[in-house]
Protein backbone atom coordinates (compact mmCIF):
# COMPACT_ATOMS: atom_id res chain seq x y z
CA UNK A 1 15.53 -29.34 -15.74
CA UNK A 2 18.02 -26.39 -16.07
CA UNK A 3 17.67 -22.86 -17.69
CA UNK A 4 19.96 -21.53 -20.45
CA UNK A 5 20.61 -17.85 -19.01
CA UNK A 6 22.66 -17.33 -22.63
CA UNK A 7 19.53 -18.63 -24.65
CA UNK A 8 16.65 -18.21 -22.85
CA UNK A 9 16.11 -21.88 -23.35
CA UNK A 10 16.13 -24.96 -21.22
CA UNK A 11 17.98 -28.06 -20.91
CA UNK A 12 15.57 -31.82 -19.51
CA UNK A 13 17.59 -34.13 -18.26
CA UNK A 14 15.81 -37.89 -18.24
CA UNK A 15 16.31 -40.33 -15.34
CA UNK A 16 18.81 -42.57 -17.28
CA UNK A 17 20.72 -39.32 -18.39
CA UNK A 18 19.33 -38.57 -21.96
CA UNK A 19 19.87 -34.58 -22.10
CA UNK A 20 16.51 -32.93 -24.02
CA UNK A 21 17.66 -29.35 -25.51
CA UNK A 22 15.16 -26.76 -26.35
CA UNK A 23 16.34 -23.18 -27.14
CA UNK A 24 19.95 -24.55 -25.85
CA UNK A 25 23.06 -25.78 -27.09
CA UNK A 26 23.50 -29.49 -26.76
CA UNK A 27 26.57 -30.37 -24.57
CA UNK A 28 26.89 -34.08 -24.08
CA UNK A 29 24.84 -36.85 -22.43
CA UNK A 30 25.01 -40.15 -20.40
CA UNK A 31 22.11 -41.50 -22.90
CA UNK A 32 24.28 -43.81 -24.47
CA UNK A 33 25.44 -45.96 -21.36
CA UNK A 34 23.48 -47.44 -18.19
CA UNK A 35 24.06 -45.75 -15.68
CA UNK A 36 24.17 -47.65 -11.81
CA UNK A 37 21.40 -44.99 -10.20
CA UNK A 38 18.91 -42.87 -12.10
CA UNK A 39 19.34 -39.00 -12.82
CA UNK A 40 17.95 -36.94 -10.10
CA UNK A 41 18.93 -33.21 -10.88
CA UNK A 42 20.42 -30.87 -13.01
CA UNK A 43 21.99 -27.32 -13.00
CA UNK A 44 23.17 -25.25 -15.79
CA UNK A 45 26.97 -23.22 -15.17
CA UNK A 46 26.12 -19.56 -14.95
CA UNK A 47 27.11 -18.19 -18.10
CA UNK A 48 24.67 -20.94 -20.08
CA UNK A 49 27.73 -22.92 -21.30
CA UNK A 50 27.84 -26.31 -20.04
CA UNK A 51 25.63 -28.10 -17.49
CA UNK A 52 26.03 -31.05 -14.88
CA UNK A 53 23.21 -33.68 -13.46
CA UNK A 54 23.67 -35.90 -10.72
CA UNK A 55 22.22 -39.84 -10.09
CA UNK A 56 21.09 -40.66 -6.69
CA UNK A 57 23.90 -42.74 -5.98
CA UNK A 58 26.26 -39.23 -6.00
CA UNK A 59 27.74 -39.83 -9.54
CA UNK A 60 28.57 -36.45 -11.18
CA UNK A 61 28.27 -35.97 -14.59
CA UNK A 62 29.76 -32.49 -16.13
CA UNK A 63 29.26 -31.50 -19.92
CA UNK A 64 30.31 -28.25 -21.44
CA UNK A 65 32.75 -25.66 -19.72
CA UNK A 66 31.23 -27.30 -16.11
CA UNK A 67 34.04 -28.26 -14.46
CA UNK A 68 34.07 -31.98 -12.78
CA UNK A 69 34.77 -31.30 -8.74
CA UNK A 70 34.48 -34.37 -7.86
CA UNK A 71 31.89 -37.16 -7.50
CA UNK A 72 30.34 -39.59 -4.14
CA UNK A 73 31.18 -42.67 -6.41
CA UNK A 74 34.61 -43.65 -6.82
């Protein structure tokens, strides 16, 4: 789970990368594909406009204005 600082709202991020928006704008999702390792935490970019997870294998997943800076998983 990640707070919105722009909204006030918060972001849940499920363990096969479904992204749950309450209060907050909806920026993308790994939902729709299966994904090799489940989600296992989230952060929101500082300004509340975009948001990345990571899996427990290291994948990297950025949505929004976060920027992708690399991943463990080639």
């Amino acid at each position: 789970m990640a707070n919105d600082p722009a909204t006030g709202g918060y972001w849940l991020d499920a363990s096969d990368g479904g992204i749950f928006s309450f209060h907050a704008p909806f920026y993308g999702s790994t939902g729709d594909i299966t994904l090799a390792k489940p989600c296992v935490g989230m952060a929101a970019m500082p300004k509340g406009n975009g948001y990345r997870f990571v899996a427990s294998d290291g994948g990297n997943f950025d949505f929004g204005s976060a920027p992708f800076e690399g991943s463990a998983v080639g």
